[in-house]
PDB file of N, CA and C in Angstrom:
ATOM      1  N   UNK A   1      10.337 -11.807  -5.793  1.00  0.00           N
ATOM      2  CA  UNK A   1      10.772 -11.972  -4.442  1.00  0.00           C
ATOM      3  C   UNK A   1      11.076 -13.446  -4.236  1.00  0.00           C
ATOM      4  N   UNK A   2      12.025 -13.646  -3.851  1.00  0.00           N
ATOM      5  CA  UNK A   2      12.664 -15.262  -3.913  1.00  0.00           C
ATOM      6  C   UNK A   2      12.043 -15.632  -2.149  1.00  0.00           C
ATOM      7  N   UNK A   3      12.077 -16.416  -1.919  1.00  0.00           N
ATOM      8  CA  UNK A   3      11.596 -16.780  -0.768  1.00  0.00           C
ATOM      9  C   UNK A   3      12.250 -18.554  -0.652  1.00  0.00           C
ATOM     10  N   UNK A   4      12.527 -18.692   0.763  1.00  0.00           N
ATOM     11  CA  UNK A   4      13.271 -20.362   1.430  1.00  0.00           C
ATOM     12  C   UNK A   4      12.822 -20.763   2.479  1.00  0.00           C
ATOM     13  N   UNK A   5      12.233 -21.904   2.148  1.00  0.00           N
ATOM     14  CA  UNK A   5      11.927 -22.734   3.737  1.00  0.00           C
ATOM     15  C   UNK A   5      13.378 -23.139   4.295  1.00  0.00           C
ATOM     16  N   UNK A   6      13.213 -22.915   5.984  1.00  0.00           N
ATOM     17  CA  UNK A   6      13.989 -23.148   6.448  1.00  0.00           C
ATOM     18  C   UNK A   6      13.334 -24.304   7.483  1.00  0.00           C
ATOM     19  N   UNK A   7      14.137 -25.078   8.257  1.00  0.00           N
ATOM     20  CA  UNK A   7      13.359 -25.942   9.489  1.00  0.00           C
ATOM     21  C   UNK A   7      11.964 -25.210   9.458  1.00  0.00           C
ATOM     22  N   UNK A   8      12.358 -24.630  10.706  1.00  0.00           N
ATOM     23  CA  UNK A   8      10.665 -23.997  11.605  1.00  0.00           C
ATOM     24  C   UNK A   8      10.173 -22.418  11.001  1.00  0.00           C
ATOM     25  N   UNK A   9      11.420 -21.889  10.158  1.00  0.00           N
ATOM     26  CA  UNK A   9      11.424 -20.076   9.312  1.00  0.00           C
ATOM     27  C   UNK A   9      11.703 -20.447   8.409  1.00  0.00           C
ATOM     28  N   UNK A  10      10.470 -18.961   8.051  1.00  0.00           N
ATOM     29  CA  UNK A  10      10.503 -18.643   6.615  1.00  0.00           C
ATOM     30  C   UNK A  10      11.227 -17.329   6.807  1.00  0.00           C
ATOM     31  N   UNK A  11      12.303 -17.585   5.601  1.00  0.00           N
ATOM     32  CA  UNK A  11      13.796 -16.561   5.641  1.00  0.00           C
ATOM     33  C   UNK A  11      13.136 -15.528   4.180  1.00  0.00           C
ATOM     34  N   UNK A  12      13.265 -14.313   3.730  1.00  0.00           N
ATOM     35  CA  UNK A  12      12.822 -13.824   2.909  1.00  0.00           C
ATOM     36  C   UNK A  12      13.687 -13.015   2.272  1.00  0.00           C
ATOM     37  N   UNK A  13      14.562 -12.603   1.072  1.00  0.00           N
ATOM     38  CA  UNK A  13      15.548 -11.755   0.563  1.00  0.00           C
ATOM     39  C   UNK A  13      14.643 -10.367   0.642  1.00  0.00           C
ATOM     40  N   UNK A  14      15.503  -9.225   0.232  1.00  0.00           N
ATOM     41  CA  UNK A  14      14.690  -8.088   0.511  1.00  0.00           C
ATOM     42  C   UNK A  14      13.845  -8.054  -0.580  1.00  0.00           C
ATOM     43  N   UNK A  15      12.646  -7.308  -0.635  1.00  0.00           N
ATOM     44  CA  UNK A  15      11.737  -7.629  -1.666  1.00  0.00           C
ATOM     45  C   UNK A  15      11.598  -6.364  -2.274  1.00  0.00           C
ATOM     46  N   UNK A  16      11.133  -6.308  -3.407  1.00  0.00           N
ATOM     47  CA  UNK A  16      10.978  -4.750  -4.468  1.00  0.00           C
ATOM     48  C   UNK A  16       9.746  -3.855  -3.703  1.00  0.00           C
ATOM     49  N   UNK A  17       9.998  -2.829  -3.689  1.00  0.00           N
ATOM     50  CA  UNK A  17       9.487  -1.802  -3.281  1.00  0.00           C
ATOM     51  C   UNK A  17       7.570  -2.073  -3.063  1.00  0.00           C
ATOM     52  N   UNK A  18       7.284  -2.129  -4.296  1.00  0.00           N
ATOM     53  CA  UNK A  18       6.282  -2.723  -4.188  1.00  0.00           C
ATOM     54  C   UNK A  18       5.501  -4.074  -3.649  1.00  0.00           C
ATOM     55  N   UNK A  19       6.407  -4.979  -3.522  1.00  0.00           N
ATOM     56  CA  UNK A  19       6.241  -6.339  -2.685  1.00  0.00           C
ATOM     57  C   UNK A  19       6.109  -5.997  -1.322  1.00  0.00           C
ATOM     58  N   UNK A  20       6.628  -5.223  -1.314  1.00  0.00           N
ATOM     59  CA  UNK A  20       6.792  -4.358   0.306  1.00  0.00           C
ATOM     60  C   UNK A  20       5.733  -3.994   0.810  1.00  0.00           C
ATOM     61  N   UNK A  21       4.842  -2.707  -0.133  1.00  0.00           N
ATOM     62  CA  UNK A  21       3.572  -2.509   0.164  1.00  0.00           C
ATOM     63  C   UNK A  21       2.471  -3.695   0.249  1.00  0.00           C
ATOM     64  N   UNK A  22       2.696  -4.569  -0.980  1.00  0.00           N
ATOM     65  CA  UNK A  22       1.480  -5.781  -0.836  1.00  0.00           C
ATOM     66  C   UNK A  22       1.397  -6.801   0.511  1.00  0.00           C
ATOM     67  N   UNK A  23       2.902  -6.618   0.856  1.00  0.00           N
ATOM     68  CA  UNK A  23       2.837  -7.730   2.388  1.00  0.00           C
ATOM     69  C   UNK A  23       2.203  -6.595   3.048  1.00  0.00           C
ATOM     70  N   UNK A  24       2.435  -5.834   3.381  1.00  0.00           N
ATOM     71  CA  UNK A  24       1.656  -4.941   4.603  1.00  0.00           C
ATOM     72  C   UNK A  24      -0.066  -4.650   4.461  1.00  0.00           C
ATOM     73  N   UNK A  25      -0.526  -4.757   3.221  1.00  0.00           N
ATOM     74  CA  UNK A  25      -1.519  -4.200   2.864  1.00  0.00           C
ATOM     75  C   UNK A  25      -2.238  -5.363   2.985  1.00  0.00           C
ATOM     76  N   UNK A  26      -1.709  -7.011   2.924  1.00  0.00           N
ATOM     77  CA  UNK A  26      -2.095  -8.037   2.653  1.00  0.00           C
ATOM     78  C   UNK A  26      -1.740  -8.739   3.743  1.00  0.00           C
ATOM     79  N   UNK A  27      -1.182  -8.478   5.217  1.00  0.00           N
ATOM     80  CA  UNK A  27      -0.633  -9.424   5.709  1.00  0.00           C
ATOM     81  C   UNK A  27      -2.093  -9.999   6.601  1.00  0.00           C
ATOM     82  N   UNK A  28      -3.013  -9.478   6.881  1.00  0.00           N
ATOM     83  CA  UNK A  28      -4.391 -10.649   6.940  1.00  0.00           C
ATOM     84  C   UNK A  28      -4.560 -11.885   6.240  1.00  0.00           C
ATOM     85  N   UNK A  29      -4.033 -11.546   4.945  1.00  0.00           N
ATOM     86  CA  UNK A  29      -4.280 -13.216   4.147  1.00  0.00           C
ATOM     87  C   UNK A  29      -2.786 -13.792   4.471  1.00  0.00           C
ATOM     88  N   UNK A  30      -1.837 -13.001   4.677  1.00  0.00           N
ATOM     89  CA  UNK A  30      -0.192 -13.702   4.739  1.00  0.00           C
ATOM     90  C   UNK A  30       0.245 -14.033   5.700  1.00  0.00           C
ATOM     91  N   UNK A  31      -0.416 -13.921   6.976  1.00  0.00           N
ATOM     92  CA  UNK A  31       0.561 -14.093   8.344  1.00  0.00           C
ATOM     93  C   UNK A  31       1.921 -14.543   8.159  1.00  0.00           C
ATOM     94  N   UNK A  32       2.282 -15.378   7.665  1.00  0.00           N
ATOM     95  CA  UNK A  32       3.637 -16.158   7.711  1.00  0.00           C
ATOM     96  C   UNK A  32       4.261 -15.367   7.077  1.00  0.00           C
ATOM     97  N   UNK A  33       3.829 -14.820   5.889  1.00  0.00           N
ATOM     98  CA  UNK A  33       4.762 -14.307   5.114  1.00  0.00           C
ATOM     99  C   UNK A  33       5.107 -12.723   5.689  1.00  0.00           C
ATOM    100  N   UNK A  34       3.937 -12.460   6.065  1.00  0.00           N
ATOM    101  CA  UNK A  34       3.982 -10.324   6.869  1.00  0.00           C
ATOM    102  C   UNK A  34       5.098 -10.926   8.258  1.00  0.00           C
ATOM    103  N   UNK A  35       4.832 -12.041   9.184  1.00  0.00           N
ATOM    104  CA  UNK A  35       6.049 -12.158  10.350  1.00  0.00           C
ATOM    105  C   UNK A  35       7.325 -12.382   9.885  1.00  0.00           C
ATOM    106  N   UNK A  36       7.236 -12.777   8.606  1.00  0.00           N
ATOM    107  CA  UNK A  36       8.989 -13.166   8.238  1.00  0.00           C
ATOM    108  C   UNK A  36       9.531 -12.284   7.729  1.00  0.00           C
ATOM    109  N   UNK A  37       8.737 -11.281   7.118  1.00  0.00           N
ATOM    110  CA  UNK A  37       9.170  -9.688   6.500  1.00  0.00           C
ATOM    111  C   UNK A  37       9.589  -9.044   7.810  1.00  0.00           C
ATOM    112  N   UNK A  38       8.633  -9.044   8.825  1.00  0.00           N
ATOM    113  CA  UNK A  38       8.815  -8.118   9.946  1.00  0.00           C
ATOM    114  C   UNK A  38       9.766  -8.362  10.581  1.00  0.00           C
ATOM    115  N   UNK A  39      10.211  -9.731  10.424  1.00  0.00           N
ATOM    116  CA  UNK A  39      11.746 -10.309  11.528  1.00  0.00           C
ATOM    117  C   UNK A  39      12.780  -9.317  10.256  1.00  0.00           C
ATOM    118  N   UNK A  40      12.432  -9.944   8.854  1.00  0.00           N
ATOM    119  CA  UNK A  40      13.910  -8.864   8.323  1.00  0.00           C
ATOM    120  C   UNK A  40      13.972  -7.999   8.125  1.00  0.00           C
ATOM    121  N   UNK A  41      12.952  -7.295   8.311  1.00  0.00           N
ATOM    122  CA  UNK A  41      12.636  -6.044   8.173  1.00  0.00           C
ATOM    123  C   UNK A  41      13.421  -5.253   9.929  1.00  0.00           C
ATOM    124  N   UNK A  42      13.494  -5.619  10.865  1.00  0.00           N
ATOM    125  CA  UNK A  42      14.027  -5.440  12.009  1.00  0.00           C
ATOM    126  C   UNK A  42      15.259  -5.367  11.628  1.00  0.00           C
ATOM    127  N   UNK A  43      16.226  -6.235  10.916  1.00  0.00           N
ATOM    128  CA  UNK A  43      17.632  -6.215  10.568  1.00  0.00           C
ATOM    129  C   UNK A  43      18.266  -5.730   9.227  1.00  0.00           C
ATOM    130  N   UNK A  44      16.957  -4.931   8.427  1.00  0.00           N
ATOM    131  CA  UNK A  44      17.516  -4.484   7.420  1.00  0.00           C
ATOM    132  C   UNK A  44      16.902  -3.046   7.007  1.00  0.00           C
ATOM    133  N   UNK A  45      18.103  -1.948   6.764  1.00  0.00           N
ATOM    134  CA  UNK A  45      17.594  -0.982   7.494  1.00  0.00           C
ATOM    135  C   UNK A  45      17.332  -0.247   5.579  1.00  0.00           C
ATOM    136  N   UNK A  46      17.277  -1.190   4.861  1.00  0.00           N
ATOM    137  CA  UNK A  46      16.590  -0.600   3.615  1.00  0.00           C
ATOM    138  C   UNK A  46      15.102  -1.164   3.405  1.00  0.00           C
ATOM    139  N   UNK A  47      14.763  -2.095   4.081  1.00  0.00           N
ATOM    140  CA  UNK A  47      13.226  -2.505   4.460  1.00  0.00           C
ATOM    141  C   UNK A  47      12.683  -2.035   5.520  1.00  0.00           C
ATOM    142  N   UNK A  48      13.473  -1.261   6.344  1.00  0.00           N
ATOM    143  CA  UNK A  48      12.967  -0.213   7.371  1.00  0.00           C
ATOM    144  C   UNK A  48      12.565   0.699   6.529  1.00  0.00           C
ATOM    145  N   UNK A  49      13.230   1.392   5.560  1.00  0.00           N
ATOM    146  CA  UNK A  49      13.021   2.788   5.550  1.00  0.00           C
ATOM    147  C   UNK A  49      12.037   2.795   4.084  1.00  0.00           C
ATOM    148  N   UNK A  50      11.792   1.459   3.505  1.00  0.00           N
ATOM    149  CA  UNK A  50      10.386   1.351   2.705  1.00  0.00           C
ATOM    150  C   UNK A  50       9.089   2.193   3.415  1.00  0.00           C
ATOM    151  N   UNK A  51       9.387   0.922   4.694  1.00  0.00           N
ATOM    152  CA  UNK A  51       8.508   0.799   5.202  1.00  0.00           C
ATOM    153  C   UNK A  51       7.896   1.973   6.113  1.00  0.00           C
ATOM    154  N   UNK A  52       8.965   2.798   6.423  1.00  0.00           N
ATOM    155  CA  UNK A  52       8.517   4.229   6.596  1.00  0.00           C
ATOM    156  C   UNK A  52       7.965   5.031   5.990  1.00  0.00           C
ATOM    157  N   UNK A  53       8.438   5.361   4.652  1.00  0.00           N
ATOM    158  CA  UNK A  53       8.139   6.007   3.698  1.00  0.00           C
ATOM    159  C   UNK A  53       6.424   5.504   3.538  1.00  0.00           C
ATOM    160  N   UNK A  54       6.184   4.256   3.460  1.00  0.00           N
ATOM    161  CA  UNK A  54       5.201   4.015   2.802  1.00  0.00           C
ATOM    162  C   UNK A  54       3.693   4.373   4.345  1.00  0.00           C
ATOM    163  N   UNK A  55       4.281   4.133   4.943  1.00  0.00           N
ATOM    164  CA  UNK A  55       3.716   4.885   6.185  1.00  0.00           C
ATOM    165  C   UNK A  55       3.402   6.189   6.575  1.00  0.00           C
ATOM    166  N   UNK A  56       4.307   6.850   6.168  1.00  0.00           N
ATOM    167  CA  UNK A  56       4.063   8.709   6.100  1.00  0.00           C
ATOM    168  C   UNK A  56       3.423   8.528   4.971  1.00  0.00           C
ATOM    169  N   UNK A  57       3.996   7.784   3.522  1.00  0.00           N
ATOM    170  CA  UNK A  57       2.535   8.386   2.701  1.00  0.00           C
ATOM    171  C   UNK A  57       0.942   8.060   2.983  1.00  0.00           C
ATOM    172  N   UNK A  58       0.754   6.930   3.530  1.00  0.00           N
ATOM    173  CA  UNK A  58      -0.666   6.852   3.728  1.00  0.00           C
ATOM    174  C   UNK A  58      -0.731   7.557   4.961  1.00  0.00           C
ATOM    175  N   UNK A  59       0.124   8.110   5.949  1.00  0.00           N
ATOM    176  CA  UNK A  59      -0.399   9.109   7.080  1.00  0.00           C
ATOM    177  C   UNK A  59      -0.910  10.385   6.458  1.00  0.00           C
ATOM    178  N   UNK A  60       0.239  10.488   5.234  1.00  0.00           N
ATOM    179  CA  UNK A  60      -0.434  11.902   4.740  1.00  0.00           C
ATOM    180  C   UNK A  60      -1.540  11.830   3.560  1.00  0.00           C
ATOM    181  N   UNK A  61      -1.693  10.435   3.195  1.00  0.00           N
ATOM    182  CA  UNK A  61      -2.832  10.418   2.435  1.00  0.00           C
ATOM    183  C   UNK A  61      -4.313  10.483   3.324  1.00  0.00           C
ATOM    184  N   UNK A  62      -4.085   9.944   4.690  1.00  0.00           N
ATOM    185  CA  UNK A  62      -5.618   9.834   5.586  1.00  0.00           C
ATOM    186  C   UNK A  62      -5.823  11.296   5.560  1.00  0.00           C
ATOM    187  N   UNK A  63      -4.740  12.239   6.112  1.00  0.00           N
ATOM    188  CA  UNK A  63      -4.965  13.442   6.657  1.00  0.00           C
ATOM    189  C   UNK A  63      -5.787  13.887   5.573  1.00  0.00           C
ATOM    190  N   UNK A  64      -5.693  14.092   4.185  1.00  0.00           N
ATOM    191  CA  UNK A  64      -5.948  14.808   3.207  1.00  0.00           C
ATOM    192  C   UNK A  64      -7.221  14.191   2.915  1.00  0.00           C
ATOM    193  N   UNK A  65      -7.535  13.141   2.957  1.00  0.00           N
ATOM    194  CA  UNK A  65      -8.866  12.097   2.831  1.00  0.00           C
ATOM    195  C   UNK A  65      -9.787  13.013   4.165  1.00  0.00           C
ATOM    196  N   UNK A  66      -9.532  13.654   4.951  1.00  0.00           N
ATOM    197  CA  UNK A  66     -10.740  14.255   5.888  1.00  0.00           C
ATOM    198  C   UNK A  66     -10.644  14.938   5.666  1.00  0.00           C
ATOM    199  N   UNK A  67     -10.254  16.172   4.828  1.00  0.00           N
ATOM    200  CA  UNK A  67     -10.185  17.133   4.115  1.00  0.00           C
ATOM    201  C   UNK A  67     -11.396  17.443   3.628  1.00  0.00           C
ATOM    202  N   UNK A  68     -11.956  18.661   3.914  1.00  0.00           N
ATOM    203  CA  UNK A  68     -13.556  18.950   2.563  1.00  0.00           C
ATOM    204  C   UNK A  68     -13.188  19.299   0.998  1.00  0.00           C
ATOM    205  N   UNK A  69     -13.920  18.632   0.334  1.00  0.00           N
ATOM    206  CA  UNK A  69     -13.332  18.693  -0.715  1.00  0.00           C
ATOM    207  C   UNK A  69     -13.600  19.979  -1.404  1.00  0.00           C
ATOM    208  N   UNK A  70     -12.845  20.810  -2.542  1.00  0.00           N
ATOM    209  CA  UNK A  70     -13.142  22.206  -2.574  1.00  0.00           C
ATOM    210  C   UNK A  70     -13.810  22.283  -3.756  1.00  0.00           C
ATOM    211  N   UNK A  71     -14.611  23.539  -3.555  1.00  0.00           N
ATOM    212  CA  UNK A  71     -15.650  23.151  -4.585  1.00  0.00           C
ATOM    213  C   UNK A  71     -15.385  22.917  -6.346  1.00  0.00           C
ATOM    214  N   UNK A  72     -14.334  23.372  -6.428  1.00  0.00           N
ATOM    215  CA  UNK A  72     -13.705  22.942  -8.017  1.00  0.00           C
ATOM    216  C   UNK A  72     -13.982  21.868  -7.950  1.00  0.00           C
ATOM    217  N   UNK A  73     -13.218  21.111  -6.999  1.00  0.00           N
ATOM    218  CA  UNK A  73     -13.075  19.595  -7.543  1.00  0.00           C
ATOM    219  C   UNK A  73     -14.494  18.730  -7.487  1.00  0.00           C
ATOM    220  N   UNK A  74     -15.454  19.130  -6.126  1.00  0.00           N
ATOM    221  CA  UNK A  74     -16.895  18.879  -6.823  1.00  0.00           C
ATOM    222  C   UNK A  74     -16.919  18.880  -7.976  1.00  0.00           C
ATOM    223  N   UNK A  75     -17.380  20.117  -8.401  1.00  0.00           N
ATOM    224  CA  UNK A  75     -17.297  20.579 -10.049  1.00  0.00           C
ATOM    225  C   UNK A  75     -17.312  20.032 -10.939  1.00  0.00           C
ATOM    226  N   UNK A  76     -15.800  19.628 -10.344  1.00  0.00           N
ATOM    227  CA  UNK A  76     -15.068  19.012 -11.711  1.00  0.00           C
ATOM    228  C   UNK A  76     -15.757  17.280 -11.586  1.00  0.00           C
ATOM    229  N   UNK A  77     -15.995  16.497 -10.516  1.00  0.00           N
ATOM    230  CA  UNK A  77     -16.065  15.248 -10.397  1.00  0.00           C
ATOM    231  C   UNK A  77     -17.897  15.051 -11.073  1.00  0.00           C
ATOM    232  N   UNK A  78     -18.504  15.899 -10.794  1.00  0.00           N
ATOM    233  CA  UNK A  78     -20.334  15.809 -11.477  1.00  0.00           C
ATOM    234  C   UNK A  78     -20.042  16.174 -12.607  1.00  0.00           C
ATOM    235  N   UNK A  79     -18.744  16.875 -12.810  1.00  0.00           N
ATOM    236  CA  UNK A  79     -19.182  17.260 -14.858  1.00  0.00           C
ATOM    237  C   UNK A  79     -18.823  15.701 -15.359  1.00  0.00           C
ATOM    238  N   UNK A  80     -17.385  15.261 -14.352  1.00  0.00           N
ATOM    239  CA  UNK A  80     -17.133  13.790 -15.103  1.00  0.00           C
ATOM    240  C   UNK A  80     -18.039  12.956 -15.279  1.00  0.00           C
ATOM    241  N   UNK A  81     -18.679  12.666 -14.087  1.00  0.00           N
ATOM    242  CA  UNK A  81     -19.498  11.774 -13.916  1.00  0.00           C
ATOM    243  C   UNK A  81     -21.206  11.974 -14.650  1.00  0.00           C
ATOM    244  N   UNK A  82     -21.030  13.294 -14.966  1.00  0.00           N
ATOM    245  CA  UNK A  82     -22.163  13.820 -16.010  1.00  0.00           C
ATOM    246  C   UNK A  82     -21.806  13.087 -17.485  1.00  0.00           C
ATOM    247  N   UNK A  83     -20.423  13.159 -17.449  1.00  0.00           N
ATOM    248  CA  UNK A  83     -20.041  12.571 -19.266  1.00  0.00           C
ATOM    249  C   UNK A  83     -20.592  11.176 -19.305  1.00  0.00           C
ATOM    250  N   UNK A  84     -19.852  10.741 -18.394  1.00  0.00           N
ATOM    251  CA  UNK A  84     -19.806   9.618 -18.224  1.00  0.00           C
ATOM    252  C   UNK A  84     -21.128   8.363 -17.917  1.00  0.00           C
ATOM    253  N   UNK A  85     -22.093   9.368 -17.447  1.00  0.00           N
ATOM    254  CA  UNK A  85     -23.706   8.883 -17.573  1.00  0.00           C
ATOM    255  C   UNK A  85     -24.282   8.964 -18.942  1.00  0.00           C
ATOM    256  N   UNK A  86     -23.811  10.345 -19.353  1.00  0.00           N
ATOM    257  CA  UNK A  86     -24.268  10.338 -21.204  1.00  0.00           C
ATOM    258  C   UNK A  86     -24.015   9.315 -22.013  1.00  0.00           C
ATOM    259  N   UNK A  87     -22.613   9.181 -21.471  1.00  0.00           N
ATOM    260  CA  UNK A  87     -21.994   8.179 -22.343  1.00  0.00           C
ATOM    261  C   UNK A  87     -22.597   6.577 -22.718  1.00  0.00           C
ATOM    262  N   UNK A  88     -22.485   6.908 -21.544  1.00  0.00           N
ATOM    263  CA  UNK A  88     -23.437   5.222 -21.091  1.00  0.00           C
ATOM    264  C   UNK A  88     -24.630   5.265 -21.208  1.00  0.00           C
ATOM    265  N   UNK A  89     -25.618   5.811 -21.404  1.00  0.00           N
ATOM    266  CA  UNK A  89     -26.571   6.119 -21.913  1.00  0.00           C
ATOM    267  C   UNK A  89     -26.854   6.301 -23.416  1.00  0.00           C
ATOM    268  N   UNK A  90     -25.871   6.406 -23.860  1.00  0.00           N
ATOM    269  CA  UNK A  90     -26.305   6.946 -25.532  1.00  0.00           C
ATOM    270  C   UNK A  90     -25.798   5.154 -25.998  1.00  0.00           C
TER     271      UNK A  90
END
């Protein structure tokens, strides 16, 4: 992600998909850098629609996160974690 000081703005080219997620996920440590995404992100409607996407997926990842989990996958997570104590143990 190339990035330019300007006078008083920071101007930002569009950034890879993934740069995308880390400013949002990170913009507590970035302020400067999450407000200068968000100004181009307003005028660029392929950093809009990252940024959507990546929004419905963690909307539909919370939903599924309150979900009870079914008992297979119990199951399945104590047999792992059964190996995985042996393992470490032996």
């Amino acid at each position: 992600m190339k990035i330019k000081h300007q006078i008083s703005r920071l101007q930002i080219t569009c950034p890879e998909q993934f740069d995308v997620e880390k400013i949002l996920l990170q913009s507590h440590k970035h302020r400067i850098l999450f407000r200068a995404f968000e100004e181009h992100m307003l005028n660029c409607s392929r950093c809009f629609r990252i940024v959507r996407k990546i929004h419905k997926f963690y909307e539909i990842l919370d939903k599924e996160m309150q979900k009870e989990a079914s008992p297979e996958v119990v199951a399945f997570a104590e047999a792992v974690y059964a190996d995985k104590e042996k393992t470490i143990n032996n």
